[in-house]
Protein backbone atom coordinates (compact mmCIF):
# COMPACT_ATOMS: atom_id res chain seq x y z
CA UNK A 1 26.20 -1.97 16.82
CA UNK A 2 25.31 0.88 18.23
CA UNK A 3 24.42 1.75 21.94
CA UNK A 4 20.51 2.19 22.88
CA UNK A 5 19.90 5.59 23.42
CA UNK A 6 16.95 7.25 25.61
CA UNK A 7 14.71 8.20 22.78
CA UNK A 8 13.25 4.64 21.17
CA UNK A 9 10.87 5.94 19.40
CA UNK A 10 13.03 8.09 17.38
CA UNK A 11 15.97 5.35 17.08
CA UNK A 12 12.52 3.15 15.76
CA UNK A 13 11.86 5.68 12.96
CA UNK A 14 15.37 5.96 12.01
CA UNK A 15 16.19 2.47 11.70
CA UNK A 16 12.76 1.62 9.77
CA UNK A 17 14.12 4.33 7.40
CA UNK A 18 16.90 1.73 7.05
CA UNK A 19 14.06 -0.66 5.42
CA UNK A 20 14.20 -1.13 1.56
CA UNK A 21 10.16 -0.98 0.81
CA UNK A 22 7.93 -1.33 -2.01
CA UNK A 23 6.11 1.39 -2.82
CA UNK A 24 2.38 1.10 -3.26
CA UNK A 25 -1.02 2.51 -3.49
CA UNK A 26 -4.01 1.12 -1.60
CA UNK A 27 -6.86 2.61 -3.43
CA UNK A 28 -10.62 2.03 -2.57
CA UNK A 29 -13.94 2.29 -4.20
CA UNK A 30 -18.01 2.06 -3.00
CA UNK A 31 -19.99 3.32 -1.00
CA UNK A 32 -18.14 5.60 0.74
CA UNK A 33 -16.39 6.85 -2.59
CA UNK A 34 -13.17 6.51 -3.77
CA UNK A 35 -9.73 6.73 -2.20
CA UNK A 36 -6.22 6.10 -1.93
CA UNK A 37 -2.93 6.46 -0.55
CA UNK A 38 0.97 5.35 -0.72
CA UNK A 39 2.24 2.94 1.80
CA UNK A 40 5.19 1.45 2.09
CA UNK A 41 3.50 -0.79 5.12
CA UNK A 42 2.23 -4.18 3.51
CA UNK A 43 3.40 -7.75 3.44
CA UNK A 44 1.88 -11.06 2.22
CA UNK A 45 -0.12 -12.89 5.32
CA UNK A 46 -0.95 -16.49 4.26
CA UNK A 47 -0.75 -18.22 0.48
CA UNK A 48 -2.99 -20.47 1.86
CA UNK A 49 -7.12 -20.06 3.46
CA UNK A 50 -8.26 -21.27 6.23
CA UNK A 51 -11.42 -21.53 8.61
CA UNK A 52 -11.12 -17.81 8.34
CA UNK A 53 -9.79 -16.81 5.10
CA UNK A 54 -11.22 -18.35 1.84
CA UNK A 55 -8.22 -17.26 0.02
CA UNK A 56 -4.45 -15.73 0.56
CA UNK A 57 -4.49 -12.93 2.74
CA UNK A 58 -2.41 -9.64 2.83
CA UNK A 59 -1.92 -6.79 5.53
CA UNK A 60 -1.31 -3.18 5.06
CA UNK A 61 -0.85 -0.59 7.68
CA UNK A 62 -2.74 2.40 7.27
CA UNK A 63 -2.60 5.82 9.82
CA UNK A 64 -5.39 6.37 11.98
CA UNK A 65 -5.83 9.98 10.73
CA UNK A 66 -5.50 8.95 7.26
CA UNK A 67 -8.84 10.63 5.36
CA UNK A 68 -8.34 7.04 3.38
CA UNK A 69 -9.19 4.65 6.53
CA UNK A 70 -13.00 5.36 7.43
CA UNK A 71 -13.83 5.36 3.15
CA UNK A 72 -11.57 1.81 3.11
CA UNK A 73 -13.69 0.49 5.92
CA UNK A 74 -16.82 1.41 4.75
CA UNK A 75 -16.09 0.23 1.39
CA UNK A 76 -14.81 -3.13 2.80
CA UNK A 77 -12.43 -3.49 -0.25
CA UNK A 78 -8.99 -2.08 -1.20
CA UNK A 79 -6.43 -2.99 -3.81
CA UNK A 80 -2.78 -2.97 -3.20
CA UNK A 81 -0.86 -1.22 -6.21
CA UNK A 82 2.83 -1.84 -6.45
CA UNK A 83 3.80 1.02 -8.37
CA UNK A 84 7.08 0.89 -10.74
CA UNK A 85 10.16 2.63 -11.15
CA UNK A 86 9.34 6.16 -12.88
CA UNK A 87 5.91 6.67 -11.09
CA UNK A 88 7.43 8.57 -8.22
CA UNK A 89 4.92 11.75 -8.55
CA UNK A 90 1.79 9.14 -8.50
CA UNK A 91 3.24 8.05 -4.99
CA UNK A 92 3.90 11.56 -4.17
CA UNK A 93 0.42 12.79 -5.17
CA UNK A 94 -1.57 9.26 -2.66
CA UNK A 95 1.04 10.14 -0.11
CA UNK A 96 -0.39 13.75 -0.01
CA UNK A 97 2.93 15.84 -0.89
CA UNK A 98 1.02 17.90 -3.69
CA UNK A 99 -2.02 19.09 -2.16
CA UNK A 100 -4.26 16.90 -3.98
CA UNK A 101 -7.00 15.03 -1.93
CA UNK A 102 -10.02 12.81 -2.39
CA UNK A 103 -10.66 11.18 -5.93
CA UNK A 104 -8.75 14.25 -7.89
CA UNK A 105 -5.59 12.08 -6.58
CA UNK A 106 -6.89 9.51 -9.36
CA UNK A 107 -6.61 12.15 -12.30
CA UNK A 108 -4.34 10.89 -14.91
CA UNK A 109 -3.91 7.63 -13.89
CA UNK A 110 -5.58 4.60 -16.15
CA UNK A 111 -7.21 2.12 -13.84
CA UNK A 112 -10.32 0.02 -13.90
CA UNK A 113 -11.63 -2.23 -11.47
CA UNK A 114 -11.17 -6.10 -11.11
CA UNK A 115 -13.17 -7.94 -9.11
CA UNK A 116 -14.25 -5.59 -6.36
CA UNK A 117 -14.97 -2.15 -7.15
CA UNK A 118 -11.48 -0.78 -6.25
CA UNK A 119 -9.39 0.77 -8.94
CA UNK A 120 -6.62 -1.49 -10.17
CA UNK A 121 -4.00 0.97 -11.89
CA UNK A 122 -2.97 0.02 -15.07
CA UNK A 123 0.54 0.71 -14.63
CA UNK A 124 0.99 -1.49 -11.74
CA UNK A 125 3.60 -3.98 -11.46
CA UNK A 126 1.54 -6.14 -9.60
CA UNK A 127 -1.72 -5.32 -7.96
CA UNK A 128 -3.83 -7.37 -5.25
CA UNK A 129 -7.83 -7.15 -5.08
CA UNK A 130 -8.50 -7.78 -1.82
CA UNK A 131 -11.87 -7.18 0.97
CA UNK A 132 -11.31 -6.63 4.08
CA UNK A 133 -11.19 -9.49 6.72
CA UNK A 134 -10.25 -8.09 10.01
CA UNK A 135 -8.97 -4.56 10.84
CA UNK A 136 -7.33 -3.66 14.28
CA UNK A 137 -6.36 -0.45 15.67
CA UNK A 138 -2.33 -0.98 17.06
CA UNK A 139 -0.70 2.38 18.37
CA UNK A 140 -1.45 5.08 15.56
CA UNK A 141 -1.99 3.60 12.73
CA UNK A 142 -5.23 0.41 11.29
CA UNK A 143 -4.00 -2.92 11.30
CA UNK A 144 -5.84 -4.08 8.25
CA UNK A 145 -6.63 -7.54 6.51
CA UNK A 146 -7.67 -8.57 3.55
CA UNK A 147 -8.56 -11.31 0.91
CA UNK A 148 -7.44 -11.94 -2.08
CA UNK A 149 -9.81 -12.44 -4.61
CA UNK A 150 -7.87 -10.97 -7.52
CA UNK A 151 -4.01 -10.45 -8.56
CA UNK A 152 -2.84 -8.83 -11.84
CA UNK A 153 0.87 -9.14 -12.73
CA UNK A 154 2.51 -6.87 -15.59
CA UNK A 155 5.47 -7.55 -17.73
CA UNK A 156 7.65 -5.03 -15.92
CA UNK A 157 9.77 -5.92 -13.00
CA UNK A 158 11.52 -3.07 -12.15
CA UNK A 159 9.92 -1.93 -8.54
CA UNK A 160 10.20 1.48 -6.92
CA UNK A 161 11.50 1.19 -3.72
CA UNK A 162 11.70 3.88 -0.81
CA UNK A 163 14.88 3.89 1.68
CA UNK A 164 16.26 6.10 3.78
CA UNK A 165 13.44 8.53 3.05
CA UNK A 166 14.02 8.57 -0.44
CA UNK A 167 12.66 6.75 -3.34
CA UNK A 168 14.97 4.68 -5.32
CA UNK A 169 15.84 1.84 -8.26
CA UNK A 170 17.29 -1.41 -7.76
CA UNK A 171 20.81 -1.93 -8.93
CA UNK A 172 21.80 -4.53 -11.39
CA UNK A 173 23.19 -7.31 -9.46
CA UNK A 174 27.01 -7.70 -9.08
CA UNK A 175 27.61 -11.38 -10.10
């Protein structure tokens, strides 16, 4: 292990670098229009409801200056897209690296909505309908919690992953 150095916040960005992560796409749709954009910042919550929750919950993380936040608010519903390997320029193009912005990110890509109102892409490995529960502002970026109401699951397993800055494949499994 290494010795701490002075500058945390930069030894904090490096070793979250170090994180394998699925790649997704939180898209949005409603009142406030349509939206989306590529995190790698989500994880499972509860399986189970409670006196708060009538179903599982999930939690993504988005930026505070995202243009996606205030239309996912407002909406109150977002779907969590885990994209595949091979659909590295779709999580290029909701991550913002092209230019594209607003609902032209959503050009070319099949997806219909579920249960409510946010696009569900068709290509998705798996893909979470959820409305928002509780959202928090920690440091820079939206805290944000929702219910499940829907889940789709494809035949494909094969996730895209992002490490070390870089998007990536699984490899087989040494046995």
């Amino acid at each position: 292990m290494s010795e701490q150095t002075t500058d945390l916040r930069q030894d904090f960005i490096d070793a979250m670098s170090l994180c394998a992560n699925s790649v997704c796409v939180v898209s949005t749709d409603g009142a406030a229009g349509l939206g989306g954009l590529t995190v790698s910042a989500m994880s499972s919550v509860s399986a189970d409801p409670d006196d708060q929750a009538d179903g599982p919950t999930m939690l993504i993380c988005v930026h505070a200056n995202s243009t996606s936040l205030p239309v996912i608010l407002k909406n109150g519903v977002f779907c969590i897209n885990i994209l595949g390997q091979g659909t590295e320029e779709i999580a290029e193009i909701f991550a913002g690296r092209h230019g594209i912005t607003g609902a032209a990110r959503f050009e070319g890509v099949p997806n219909a909505p579920l249960v409510t109102g946010a696009p569900v892409f068709a290509d998705a490995l798996a893909a979470f309908d959820c409305t928002v529960l509780k959202a928090e502002t920690i440091g820079t970026h939206h805290v944000i919690i929702g219910v499940v109401r829907a889940v789709t699951l494809s035949e494909r397993s094969e996730p895209l992953i992002y490490h070390k800055r870089r998007f990536r494949a699984l490899a087989p499994a040494s046995v």
